[in-house]
C-alpha atoms as a PDB file:
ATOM      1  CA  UNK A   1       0.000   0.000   0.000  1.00  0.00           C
ATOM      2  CA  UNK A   2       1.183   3.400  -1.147  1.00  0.00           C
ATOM      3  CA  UNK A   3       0.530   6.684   0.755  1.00  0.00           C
ATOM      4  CA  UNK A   4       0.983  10.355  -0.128  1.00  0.00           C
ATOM      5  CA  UNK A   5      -0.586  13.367   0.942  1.00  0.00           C
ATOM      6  CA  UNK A   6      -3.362  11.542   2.434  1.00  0.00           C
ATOM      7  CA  UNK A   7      -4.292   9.604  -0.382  1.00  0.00           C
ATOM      8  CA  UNK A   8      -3.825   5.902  -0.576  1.00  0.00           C
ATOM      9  CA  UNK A   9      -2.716   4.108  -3.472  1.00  0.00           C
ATOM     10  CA  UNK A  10      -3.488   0.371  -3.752  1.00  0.00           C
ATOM     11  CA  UNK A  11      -1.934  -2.489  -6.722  1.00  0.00           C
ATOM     12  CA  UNK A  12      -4.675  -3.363  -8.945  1.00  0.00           C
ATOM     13  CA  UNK A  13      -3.535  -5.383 -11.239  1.00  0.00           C
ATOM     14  CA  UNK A  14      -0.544  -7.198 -12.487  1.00  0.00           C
ATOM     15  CA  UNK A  15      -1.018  -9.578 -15.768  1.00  0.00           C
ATOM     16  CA  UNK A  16       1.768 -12.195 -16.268  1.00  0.00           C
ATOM     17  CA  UNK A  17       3.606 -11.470 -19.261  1.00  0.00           C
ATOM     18  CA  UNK A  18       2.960  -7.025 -18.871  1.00  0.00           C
ATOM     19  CA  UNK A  19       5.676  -5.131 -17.851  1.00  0.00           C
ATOM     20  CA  UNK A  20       3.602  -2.823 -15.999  1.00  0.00           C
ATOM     21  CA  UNK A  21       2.218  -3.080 -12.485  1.00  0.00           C
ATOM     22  CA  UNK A  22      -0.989  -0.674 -12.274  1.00  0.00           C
ATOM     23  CA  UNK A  23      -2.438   0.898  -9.495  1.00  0.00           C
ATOM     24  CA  UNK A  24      -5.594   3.080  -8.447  1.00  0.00           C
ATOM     25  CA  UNK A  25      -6.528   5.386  -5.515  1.00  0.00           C
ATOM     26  CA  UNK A  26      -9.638   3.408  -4.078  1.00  0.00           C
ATOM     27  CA  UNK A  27     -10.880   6.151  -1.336  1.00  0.00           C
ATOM     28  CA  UNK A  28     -12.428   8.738  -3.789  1.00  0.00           C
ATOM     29  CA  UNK A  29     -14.877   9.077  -6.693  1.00  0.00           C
ATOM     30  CA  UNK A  30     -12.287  10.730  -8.439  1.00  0.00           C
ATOM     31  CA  UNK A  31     -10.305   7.886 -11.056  1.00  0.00           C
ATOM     32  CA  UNK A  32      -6.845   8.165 -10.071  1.00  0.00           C
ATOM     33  CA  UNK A  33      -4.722   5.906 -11.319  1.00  0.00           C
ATOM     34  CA  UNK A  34      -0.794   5.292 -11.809  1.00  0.00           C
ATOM     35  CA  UNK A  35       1.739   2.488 -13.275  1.00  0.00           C
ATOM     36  CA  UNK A  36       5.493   1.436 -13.073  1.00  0.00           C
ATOM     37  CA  UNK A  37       7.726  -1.458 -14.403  1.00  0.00           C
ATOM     38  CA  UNK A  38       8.739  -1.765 -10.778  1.00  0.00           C
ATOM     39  CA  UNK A  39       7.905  -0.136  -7.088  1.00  0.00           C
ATOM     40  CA  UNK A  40       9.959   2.295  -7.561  1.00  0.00           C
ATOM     41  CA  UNK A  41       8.288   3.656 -10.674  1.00  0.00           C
ATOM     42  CA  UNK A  42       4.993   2.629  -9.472  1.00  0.00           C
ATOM     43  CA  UNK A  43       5.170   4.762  -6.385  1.00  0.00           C
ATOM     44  CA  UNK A  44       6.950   7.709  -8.238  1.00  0.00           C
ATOM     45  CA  UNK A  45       4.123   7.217 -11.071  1.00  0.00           C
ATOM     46  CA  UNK A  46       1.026   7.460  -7.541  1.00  0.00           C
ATOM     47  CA  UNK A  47       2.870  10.297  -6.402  1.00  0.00           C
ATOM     48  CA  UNK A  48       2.863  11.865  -9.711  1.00  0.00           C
ATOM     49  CA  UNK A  49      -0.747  11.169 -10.332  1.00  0.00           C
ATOM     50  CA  UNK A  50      -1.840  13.023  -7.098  1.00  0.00           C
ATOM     51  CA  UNK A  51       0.500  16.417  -7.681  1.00  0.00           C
ATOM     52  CA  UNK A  52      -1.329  16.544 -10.848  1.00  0.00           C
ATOM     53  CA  UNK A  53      -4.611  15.470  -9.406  1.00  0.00           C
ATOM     54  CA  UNK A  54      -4.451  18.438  -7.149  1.00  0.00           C
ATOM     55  CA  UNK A  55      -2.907  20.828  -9.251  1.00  0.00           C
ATOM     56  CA  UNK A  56      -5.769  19.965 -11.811  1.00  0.00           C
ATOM     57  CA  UNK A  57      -7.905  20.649  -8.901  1.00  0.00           C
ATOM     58  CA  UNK A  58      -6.372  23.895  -7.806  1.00  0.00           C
ATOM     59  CA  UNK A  59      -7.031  25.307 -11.632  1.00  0.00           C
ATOM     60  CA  UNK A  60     -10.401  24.171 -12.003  1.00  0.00           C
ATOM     61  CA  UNK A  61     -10.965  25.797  -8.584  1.00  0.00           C
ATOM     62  CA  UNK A  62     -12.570  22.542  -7.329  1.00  0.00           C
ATOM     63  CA  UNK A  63     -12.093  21.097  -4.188  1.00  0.00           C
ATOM     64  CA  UNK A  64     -10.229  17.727  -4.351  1.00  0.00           C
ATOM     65  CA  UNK A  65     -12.334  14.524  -3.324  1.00  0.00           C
ATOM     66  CA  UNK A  66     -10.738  14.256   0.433  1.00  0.00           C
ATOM     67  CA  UNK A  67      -9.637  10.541   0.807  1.00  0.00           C
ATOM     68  CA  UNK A  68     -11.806  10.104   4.240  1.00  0.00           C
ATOM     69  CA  UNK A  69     -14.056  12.337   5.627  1.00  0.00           C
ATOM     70  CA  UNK A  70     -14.140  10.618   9.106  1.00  0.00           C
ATOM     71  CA  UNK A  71     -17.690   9.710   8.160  1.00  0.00           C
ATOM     72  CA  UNK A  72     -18.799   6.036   6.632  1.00  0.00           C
ATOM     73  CA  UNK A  73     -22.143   4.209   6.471  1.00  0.00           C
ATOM     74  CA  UNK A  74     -22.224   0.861   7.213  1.00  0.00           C
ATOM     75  CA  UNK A  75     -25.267  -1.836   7.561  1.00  0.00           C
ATOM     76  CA  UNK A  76     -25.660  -3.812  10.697  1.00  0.00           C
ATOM     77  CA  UNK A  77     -28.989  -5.878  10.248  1.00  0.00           C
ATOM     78  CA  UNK A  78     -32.152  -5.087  12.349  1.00  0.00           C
ATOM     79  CA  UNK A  79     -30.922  -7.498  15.272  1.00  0.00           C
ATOM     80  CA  UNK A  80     -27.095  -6.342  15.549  1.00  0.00           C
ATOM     81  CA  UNK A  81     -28.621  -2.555  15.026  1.00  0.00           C
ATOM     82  CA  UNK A  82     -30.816  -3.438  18.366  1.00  0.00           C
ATOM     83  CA  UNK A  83     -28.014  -4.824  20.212  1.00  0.00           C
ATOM     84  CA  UNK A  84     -25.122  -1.953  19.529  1.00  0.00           C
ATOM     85  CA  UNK A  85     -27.813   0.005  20.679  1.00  0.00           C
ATOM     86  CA  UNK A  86     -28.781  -1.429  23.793  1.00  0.00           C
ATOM     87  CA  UNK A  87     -24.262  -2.088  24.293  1.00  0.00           C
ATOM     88  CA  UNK A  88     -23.994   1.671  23.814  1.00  0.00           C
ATOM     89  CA  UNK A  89     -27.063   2.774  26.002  1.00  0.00           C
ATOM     90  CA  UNK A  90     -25.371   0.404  28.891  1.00  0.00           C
ATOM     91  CA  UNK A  91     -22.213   1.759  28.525  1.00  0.00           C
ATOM     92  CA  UNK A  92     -21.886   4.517  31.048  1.00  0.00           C
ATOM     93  CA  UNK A  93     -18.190   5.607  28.761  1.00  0.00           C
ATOM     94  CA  UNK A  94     -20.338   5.415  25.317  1.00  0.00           C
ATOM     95  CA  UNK A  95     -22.136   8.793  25.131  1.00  0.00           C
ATOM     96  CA  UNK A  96     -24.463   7.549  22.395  1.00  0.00           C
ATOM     97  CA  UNK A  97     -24.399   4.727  20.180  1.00  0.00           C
ATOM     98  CA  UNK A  98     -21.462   6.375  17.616  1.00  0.00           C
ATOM     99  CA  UNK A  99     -19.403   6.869  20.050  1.00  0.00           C
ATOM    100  CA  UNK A 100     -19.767   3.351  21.397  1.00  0.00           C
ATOM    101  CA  UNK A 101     -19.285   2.238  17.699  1.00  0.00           C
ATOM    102  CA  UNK A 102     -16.010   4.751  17.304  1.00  0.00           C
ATOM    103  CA  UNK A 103     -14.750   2.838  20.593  1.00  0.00           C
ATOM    104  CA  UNK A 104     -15.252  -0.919  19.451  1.00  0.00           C
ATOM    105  CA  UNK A 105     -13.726   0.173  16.594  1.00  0.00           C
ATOM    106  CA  UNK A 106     -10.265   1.547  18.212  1.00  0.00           C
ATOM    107  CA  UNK A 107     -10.675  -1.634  20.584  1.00  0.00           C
ATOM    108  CA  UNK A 108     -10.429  -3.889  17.596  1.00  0.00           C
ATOM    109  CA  UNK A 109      -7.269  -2.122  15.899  1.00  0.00           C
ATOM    110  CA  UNK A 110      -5.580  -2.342  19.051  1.00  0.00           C
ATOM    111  CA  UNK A 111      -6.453  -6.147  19.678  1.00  0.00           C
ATOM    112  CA  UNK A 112      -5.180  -6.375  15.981  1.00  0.00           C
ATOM    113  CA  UNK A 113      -2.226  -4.261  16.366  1.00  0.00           C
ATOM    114  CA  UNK A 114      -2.975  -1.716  13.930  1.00  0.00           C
ATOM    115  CA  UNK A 115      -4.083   1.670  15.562  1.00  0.00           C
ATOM    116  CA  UNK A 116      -2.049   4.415  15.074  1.00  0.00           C
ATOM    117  CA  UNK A 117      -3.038   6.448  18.389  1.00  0.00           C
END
């Protein structure tokens, strides 16, 4: 996985017999995508792709797609909906059911290792 300026850039594909290794940035609506014969060209290539993705943005005076907004949907089912409910209400830490969600959520990436705070 490739990051730069916020943006993460992930190998899509790699065909036997291509000399290319391709690559997309999967966290926008924007199409941003990038190649290179080896890593070191592929990253250069994904760090290429978003200078020019924001510069393009800069002169159309758009706002860039913003990799994560610190917002996501996500569907539970009726039944688990009930119960994180219920968890969060119970909780006396959770101060209403996304931030019993938000903690679960850090729980889990620390139990896996992965949290950056």
């Amino acid at each position: 996985m490739l990051k730069y300026k916020g943006y993460i850039g992930k190998v899509e594909e790699i065909h036997e017999g291509d000399e290319y290794i391709y690559g997309i940035v999967p966290n926008i609506k924007d199409v941003i995508s990038f190649k290179g014969k080896n890593i070191k060209e592929l990253t250069k290539d994904f760090k290429l792709a978003i200078d020019d993705y924001l510069a393009l943005c800069d002169e159309r005076e758009e706002e860039p797609d913003k990799p994560f907004s610190g917002r996501f949907m996500t569907r539970l089912g009726s039944d688990l909906h009930e119960e994180v409910f219920l968890a969060s209400m119970n909780d006396s830490g959770a101060k209403s059911m996304n931030d019993w969600v938000v903690s679960a959520c850090l729980e889990k990436l620390k139990h896996d290792q992965i949290v950056k705070r």
